[in-house]
N, C-alpha and C. Protein backbone atom coordinates (compact mmCIF):
# COMPACT_ATOMS: atom_id res chain seq x y z
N UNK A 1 113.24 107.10 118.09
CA UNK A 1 113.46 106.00 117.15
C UNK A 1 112.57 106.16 115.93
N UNK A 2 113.27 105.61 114.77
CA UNK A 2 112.48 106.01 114.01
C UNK A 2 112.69 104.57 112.81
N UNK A 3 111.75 104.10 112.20
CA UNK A 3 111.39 102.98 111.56
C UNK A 3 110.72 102.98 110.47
N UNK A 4 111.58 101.95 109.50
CA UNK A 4 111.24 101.94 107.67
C UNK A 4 110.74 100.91 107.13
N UNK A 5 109.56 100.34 107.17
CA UNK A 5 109.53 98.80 106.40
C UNK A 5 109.44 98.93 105.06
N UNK A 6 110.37 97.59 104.52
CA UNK A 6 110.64 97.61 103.19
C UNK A 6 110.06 96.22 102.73
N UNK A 7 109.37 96.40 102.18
CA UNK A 7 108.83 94.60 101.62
C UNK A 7 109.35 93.98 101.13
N UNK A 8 110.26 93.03 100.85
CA UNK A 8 110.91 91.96 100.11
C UNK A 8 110.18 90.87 99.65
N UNK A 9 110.84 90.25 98.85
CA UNK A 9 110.37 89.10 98.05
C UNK A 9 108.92 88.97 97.62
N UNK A 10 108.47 87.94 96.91
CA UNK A 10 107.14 87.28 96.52
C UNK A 10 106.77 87.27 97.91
N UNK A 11 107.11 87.13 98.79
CA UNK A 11 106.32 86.92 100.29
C UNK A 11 106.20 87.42 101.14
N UNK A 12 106.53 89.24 100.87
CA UNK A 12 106.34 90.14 101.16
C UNK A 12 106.97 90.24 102.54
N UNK A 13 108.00 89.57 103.01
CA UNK A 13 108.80 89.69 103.57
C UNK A 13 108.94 91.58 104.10
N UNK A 14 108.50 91.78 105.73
CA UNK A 14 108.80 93.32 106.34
C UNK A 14 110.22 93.11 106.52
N UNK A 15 111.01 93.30 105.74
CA UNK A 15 112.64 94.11 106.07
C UNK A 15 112.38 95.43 106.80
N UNK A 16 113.25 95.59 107.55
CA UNK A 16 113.09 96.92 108.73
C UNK A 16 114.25 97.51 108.66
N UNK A 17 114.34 98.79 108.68
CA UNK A 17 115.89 99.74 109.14
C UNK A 17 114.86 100.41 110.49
N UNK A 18 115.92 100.15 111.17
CA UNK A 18 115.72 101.02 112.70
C UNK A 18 116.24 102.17 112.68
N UNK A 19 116.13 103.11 113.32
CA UNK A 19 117.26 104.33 113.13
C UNK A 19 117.03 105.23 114.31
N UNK A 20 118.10 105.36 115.01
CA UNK A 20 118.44 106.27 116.30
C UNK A 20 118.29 108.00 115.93
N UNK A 21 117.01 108.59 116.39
CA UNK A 21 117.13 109.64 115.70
C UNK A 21 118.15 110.73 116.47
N UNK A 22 118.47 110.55 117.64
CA UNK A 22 119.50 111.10 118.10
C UNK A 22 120.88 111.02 117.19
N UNK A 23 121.48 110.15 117.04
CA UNK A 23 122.44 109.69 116.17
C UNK A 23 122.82 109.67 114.99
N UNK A 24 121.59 108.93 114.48
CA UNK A 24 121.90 108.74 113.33
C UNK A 24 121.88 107.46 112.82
N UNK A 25 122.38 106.41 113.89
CA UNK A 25 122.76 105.16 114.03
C UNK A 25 121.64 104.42 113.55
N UNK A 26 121.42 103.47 112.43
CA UNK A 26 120.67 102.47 112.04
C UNK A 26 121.40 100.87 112.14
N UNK A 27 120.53 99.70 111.68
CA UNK A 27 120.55 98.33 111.66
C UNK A 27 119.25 98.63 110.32
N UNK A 28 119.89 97.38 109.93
CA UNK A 28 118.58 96.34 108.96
C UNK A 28 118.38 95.15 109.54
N UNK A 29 116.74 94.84 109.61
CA UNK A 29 116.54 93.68 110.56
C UNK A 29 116.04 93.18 109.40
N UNK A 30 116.30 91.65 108.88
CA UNK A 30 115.69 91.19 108.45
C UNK A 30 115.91 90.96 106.69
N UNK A 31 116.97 91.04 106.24
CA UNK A 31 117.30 91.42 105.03
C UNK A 31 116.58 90.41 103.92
N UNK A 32 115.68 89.82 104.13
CA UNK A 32 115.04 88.94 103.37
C UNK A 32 115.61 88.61 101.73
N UNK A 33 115.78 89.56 101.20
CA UNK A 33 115.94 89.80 99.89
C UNK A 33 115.83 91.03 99.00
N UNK A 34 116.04 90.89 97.82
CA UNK A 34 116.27 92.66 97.20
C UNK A 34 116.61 93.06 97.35
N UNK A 35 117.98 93.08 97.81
CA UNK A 35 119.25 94.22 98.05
C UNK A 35 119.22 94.95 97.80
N UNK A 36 119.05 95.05 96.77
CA UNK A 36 119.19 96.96 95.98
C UNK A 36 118.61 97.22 96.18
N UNK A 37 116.72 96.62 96.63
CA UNK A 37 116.06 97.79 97.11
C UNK A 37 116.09 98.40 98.33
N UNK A 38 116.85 97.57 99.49
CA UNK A 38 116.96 98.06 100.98
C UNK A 38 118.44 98.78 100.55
N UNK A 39 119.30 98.62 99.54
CA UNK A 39 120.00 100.06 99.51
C UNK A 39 119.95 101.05 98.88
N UNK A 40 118.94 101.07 98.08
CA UNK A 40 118.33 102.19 97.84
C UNK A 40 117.23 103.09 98.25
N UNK A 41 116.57 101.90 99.69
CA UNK A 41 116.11 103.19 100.78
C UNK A 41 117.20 103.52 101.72
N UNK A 42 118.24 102.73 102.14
CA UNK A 42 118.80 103.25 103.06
C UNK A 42 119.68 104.83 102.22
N UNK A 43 119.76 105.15 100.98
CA UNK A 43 120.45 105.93 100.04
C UNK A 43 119.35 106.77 100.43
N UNK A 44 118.47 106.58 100.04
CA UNK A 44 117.07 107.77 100.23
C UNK A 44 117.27 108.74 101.32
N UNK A 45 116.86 107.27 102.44
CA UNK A 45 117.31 107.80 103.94
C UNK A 45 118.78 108.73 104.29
N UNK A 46 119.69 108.44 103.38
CA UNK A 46 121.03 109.19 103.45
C UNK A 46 121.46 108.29 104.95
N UNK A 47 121.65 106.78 105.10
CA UNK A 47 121.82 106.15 106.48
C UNK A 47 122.51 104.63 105.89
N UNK A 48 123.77 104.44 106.41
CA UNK A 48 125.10 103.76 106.48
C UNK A 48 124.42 102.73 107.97
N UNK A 49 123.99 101.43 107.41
CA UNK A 49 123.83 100.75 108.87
C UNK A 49 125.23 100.42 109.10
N UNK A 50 124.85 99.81 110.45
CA UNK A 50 126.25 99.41 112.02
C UNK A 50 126.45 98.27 111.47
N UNK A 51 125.06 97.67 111.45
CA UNK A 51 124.92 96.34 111.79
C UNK A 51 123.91 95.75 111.10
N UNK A 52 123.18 94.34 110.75
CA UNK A 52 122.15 93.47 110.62
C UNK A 52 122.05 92.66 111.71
N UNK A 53 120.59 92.47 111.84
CA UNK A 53 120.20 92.07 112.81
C UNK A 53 118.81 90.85 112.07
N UNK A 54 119.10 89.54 112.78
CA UNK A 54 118.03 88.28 112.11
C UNK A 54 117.15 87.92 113.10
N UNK A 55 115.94 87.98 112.63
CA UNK A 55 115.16 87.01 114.02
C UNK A 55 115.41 85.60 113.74
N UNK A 56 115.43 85.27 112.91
CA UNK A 56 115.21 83.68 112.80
C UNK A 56 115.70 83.05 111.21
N UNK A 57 116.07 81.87 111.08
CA UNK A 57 116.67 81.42 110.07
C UNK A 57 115.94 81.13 108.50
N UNK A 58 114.72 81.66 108.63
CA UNK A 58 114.70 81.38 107.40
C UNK A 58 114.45 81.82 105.92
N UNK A 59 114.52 81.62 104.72
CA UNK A 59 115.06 82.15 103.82
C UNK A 59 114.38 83.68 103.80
N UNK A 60 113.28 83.83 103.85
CA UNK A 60 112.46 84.93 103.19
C UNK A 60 113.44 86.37 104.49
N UNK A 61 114.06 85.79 105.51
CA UNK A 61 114.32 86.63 106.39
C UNK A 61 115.80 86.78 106.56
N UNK A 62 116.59 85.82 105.27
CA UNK A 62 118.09 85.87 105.79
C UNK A 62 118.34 86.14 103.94
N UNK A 63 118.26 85.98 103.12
CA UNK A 63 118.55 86.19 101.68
C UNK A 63 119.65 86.96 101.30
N UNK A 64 119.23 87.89 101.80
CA UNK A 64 119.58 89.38 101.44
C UNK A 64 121.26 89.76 102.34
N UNK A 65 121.17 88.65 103.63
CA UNK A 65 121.81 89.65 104.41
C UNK A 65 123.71 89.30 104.36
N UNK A 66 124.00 88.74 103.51
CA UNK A 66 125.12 88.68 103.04
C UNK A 66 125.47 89.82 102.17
N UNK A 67 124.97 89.83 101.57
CA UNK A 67 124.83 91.32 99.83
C UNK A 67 125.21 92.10 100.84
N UNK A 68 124.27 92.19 102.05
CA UNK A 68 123.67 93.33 102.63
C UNK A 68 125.16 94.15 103.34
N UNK A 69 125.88 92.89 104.20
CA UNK A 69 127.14 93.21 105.03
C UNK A 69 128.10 93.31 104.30
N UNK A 70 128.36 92.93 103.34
CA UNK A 70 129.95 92.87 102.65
C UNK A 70 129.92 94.02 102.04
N UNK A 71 128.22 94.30 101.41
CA UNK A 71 128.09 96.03 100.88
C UNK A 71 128.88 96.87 101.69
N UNK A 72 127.94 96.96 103.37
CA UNK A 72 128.50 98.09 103.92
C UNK A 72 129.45 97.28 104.86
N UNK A 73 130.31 96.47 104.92
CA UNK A 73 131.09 95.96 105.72
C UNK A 73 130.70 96.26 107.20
N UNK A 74 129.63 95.00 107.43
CA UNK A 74 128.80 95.19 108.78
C UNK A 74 128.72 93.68 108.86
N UNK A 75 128.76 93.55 110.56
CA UNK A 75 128.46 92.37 111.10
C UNK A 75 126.80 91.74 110.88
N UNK A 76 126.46 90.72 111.31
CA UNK A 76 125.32 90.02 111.30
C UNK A 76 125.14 89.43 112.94
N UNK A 77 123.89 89.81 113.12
CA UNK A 77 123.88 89.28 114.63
C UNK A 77 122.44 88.55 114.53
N UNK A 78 122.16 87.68 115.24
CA UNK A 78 121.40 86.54 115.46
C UNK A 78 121.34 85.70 114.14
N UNK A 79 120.66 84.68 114.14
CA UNK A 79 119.52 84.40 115.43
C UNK A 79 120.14 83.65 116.46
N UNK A 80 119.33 83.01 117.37
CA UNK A 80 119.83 82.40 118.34
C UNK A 80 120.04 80.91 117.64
N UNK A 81 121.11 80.34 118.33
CA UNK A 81 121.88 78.94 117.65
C UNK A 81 121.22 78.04 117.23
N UNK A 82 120.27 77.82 118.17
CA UNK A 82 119.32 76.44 117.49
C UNK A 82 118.88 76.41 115.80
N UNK A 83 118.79 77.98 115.34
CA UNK A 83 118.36 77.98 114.00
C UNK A 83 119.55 77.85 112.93
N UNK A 84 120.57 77.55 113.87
CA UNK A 84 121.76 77.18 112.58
C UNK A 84 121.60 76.03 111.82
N UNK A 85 120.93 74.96 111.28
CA UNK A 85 120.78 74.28 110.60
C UNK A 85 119.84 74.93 109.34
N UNK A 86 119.14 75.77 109.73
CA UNK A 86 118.40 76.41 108.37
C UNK A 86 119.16 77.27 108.08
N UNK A 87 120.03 77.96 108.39
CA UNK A 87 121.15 78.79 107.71
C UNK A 87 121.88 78.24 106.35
N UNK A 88 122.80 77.12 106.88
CA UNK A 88 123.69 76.28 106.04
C UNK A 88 123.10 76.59 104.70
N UNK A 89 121.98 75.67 104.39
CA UNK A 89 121.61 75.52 102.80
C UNK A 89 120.70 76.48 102.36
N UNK A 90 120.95 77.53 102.59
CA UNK A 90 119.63 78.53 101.93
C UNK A 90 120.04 78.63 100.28
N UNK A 91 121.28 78.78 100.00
CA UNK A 91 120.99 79.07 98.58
C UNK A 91 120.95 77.72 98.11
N UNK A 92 120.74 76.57 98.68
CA UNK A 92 120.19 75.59 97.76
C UNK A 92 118.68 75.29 97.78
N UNK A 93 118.15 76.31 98.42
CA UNK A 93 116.50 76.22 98.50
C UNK A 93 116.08 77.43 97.47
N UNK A 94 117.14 78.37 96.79
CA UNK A 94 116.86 79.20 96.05
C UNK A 94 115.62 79.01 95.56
N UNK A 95 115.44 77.99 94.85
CA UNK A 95 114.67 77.74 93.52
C UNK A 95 113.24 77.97 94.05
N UNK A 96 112.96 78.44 95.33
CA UNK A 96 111.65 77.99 96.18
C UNK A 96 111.33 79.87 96.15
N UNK A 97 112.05 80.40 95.55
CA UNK A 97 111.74 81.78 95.25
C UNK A 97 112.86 82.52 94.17
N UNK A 98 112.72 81.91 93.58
CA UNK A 98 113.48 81.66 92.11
C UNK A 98 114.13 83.14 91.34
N UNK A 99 113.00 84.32 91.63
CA UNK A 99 113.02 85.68 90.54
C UNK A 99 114.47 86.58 91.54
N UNK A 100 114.62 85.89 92.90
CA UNK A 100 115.70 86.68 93.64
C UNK A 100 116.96 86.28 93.62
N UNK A 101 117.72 86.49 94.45
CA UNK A 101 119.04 86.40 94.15
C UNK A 101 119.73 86.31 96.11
N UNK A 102 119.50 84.78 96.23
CA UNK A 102 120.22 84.65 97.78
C UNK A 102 121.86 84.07 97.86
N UNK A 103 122.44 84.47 99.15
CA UNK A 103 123.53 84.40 99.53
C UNK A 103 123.76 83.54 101.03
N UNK A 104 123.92 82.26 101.47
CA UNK A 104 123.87 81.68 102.95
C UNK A 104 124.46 82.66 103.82
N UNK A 105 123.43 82.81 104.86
CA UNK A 105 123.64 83.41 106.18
C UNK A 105 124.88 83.10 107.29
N UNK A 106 125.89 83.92 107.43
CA UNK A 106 126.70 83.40 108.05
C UNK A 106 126.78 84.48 109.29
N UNK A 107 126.10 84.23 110.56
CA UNK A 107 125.87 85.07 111.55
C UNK A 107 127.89 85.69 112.19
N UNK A 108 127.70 86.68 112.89
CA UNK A 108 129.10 86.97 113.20
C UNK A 108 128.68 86.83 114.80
N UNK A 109 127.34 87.00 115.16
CA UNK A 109 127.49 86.03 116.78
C UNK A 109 126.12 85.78 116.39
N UNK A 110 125.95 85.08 117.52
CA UNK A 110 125.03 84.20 117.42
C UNK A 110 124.48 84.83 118.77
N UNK A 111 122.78 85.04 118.93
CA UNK A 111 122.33 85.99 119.99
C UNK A 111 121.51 84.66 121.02
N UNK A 112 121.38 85.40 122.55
CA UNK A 112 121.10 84.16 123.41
C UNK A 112 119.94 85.49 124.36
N UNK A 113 119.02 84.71 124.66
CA UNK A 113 117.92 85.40 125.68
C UNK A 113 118.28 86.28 126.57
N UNK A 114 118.16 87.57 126.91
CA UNK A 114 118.41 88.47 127.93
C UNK A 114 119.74 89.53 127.22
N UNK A 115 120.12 88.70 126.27
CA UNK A 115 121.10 89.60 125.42
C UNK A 115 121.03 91.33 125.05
N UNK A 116 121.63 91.85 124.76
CA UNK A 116 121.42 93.65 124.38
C UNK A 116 121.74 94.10 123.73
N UNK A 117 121.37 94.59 122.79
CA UNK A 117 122.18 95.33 121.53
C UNK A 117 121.65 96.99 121.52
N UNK A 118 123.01 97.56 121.38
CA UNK A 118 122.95 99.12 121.25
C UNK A 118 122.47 99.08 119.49
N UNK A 119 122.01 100.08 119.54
CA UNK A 119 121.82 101.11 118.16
C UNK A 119 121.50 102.65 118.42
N UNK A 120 123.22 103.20 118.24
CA UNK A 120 122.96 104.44 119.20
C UNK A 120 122.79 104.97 120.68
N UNK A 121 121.68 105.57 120.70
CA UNK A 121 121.08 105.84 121.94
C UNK A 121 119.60 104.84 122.34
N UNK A 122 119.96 103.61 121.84
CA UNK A 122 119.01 102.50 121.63
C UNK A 122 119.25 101.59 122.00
N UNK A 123 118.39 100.88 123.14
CA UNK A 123 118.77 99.73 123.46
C UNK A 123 117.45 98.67 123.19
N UNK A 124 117.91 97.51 122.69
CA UNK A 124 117.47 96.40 121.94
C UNK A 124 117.42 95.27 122.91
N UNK A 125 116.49 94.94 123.96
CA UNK A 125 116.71 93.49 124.48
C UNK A 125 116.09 92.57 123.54
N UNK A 126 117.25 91.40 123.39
CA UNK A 126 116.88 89.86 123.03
C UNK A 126 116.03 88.90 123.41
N UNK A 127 114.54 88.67 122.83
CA UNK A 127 113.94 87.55 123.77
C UNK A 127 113.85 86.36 123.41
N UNK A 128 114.30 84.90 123.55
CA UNK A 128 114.24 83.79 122.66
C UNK A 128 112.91 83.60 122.79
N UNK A 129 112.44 83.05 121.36
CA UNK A 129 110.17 82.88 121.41
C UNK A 129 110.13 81.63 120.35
N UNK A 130 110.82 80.90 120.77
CA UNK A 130 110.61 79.85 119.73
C UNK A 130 109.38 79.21 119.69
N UNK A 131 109.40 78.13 118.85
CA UNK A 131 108.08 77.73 118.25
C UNK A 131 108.09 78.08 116.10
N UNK A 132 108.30 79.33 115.78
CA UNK A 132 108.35 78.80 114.20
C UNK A 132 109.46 78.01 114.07
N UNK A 133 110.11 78.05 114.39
CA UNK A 133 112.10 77.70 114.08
C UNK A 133 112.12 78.03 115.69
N UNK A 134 112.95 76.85 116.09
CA UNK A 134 113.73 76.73 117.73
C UNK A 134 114.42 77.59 117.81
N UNK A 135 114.98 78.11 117.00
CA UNK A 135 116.13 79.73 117.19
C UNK A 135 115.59 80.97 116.77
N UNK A 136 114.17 81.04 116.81
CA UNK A 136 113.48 82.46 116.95
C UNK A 136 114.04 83.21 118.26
N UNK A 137 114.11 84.50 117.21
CA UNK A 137 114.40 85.92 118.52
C UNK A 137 113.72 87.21 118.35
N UNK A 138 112.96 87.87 119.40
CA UNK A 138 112.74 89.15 118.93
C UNK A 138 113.17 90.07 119.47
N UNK A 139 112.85 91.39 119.27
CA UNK A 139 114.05 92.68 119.16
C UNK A 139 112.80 93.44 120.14
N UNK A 140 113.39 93.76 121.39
CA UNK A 140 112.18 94.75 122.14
C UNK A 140 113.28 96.06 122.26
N UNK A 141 112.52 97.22 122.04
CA UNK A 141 112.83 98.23 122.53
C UNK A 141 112.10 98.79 122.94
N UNK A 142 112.65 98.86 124.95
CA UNK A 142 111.78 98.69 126.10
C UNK A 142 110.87 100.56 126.13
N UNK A 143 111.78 100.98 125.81
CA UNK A 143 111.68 102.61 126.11
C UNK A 143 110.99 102.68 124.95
N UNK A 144 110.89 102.51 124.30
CA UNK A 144 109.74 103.12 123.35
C UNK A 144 108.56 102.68 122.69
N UNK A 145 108.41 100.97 123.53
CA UNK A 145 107.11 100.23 123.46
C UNK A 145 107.87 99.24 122.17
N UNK A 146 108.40 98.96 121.76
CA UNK A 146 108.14 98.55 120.44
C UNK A 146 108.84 97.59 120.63
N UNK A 147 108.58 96.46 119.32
CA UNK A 147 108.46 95.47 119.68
C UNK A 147 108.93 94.52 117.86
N UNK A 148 110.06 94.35 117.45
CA UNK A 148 110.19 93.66 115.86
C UNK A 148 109.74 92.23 116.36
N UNK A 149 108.82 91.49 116.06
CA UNK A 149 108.57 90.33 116.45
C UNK A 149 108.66 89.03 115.13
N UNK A 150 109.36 89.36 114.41
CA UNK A 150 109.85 88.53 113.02
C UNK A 150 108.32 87.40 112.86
N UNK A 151 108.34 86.28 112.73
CA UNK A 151 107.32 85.65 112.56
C UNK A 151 106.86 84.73 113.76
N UNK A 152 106.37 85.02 114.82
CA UNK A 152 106.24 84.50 116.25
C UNK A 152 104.70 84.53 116.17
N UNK A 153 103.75 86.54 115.68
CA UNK A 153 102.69 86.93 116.21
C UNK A 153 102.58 87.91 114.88
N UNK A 154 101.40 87.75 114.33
CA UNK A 154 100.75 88.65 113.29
C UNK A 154 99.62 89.37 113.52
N UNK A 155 99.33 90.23 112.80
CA UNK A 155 98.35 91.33 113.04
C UNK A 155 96.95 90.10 112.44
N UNK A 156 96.12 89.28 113.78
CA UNK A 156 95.44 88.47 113.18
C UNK A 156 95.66 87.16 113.51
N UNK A 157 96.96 87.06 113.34
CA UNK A 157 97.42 85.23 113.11
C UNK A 157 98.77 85.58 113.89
N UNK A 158 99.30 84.06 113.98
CA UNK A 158 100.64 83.95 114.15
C UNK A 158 101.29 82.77 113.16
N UNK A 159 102.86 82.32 114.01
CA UNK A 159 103.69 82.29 113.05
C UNK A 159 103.30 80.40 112.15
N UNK A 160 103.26 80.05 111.24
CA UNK A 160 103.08 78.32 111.08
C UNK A 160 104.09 77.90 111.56
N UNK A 161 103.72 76.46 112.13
CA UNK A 161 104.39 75.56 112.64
C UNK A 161 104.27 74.35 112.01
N UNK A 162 104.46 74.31 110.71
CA UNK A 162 104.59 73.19 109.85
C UNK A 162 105.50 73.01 109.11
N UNK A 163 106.82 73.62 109.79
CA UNK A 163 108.27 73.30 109.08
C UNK A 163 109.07 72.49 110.16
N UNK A 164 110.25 72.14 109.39
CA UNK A 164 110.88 71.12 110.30
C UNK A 164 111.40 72.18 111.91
N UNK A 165 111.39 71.16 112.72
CA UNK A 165 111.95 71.60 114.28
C UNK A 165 110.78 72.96 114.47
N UNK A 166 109.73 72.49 114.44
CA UNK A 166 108.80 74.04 114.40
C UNK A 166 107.51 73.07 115.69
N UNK A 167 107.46 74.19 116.50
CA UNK A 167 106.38 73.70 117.46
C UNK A 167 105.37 74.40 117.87
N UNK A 168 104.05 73.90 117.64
CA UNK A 168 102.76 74.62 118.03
C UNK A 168 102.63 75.56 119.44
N UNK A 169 102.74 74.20 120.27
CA UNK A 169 102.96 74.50 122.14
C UNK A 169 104.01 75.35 122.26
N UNK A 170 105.45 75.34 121.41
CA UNK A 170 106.64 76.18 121.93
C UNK A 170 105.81 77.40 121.50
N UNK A 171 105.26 77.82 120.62
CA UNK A 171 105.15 78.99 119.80
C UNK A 171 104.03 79.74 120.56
N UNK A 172 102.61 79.05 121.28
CA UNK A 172 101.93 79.96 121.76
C UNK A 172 102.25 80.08 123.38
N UNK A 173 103.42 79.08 123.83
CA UNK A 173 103.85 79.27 125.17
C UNK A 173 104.78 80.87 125.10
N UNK A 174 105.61 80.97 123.59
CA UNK A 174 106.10 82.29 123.76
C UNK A 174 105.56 83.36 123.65
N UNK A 175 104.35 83.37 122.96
CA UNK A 175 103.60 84.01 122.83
C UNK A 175 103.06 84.88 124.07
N UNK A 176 102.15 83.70 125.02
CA UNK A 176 101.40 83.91 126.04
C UNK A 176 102.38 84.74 127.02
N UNK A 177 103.67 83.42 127.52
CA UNK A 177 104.60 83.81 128.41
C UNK A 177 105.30 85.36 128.51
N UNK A 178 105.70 84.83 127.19
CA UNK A 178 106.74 85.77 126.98
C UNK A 178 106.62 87.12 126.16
N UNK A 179 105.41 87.28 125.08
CA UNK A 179 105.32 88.66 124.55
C UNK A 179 104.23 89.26 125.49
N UNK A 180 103.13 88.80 125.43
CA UNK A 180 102.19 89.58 125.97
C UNK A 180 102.47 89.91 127.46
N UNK A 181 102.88 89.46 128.21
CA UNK A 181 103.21 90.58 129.63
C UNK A 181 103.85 91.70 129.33
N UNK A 182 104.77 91.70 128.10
CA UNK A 182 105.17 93.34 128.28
C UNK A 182 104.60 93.56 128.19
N UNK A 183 103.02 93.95 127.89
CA UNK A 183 101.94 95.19 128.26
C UNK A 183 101.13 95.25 126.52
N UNK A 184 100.31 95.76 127.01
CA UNK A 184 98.65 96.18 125.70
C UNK A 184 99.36 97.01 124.87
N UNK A 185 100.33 97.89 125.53
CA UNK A 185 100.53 99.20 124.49
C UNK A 185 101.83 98.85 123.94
N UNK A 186 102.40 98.03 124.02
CA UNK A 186 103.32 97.78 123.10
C UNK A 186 102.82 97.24 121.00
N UNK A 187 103.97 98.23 120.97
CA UNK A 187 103.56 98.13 118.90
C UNK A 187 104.34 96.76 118.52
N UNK A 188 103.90 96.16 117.75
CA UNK A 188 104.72 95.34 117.08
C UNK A 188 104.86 95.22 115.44
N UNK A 189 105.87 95.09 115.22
CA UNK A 189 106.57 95.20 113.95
C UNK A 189 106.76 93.57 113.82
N UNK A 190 106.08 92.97 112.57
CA UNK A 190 105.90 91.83 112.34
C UNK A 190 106.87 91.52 110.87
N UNK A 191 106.78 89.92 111.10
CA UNK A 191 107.54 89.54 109.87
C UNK A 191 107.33 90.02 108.34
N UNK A 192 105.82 89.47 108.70
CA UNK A 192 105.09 89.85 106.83
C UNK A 192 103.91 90.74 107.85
N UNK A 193 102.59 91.68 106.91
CA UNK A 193 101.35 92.36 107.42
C UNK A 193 101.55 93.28 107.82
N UNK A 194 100.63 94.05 108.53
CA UNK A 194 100.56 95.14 109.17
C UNK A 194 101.10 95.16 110.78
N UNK A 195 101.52 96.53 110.89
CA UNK A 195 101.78 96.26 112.50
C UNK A 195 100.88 96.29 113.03
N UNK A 196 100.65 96.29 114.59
CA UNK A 196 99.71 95.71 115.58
C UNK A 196 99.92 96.00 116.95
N UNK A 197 99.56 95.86 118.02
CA UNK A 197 99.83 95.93 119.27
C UNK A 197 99.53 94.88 119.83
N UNK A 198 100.20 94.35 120.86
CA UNK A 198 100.03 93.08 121.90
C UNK A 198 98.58 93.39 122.57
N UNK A 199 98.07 94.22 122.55
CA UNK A 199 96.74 94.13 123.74
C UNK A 199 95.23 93.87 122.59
N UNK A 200 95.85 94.63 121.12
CA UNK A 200 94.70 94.26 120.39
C UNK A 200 94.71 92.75 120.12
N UNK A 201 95.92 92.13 119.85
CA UNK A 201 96.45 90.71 119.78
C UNK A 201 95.35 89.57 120.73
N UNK A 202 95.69 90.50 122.36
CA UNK A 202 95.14 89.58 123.25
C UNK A 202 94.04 89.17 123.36
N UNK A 203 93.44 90.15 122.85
CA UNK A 203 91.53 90.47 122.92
C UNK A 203 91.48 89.45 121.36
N UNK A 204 91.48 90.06 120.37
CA UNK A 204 90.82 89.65 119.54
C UNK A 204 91.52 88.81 118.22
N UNK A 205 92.82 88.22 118.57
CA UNK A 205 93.70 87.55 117.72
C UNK A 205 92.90 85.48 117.99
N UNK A 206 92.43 85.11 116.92
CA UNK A 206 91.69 83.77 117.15
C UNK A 206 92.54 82.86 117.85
N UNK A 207 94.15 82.92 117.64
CA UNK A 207 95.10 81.84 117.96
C UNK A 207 95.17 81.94 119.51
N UNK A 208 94.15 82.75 119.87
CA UNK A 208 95.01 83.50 121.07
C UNK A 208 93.73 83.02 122.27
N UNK A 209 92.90 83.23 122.13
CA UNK A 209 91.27 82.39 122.43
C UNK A 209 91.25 81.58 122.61
């Protein structure tokens, strides 16, 4: 497997292309915004995604991903349902990052816990981790440690819980529960920052203490 972060927006939004190096086969996770610039790495890359793939509904992480599918005539998969109310009005929140150019998120399924997605010779389990937004999801790929964790857990911090339907307790129960038992050596690929691993997380992340 092989992996591209692309920064988007004023908020530095990690847009991700995954890519099956067996294959060939890529996804864009995360299309935040700047279209042209996630197709002009995927042009770089010489790589035609399948698919888009969302952790969670909100703008800095869904912007883009309309441009993104009708470009290459590709589906949209997640997030999980609960975050369909922040979908609806994204381009009327435009103005809240004004210099870009968004399109409302219209998922083609909607993803549910234990779920699987191929990419290639790649398999993607679904984990619901709510707490920023009730319809947070992240992307594990078991076989090779890794881990897209959209805005749940940061290199440092984790995700705020001071937007609507957003919960403190949901967010470090997914945390605790649900990321960190997969194991220390798992990498994670975060929303915004640097990547990280779950075991440096456990030890020395303050939220986590």
């Amino acid at each position: 497997m092989n992996y591209f972060i692309i920064p988007v927006t004023s908020l530095m939004q990690n847009c991700c292309v995954i890519c099956c190096k067996l294959t060939r086969e890529s996804v864009v996770v995360d299309p935040g915004g700047n279209s042209e610039k996630i197709k002009k790495k995927l042009d770089d890359l010489n790589l035609k995604p399948s698919k888009i793939l969302i952790t969670h509904g909100h703008l800095d992480h869904t912007g883009a991903a309309i441009d993104i599918s009708k470009f290459y005539k590709i589906p949209i998969f997640g997030p999980q349902r609960f975050d369909k109310f922040l979908l609806k009005p994204i381009v009327s929140k435009k103005e809240d990052l004004h210099d870009f150019k968004f399109s409302n998120c219209i998922p083609y399924n909607w993803l549910e816990d234990n779920d699987k997605l191929e990419v290639g010779s790649l398999t993607f389990e679904v984990i619901h981790c709510p707490g920023h937004t009730p319809g947070h999801i992240v992307y594990f790929y078991r076989k090779g440690r890794i881990l897209i964790s959209g805005d749940v857990i940061f290199n440092g911090s984790i995700g705020r819980t001071d937007f609507p339907r957003s919960n403190y307790q949901d967010l470090i129960n997914s945390i605790k529960i649900k990321l960190l038992p997969l194991g220390d050596d798992i990498t994670f690929i975060p929303g915004h920052g640097s990547v990280s691993t779950l075991g440096y997380e456990r030890i020395n992340n303050p939220f986590l203490n």
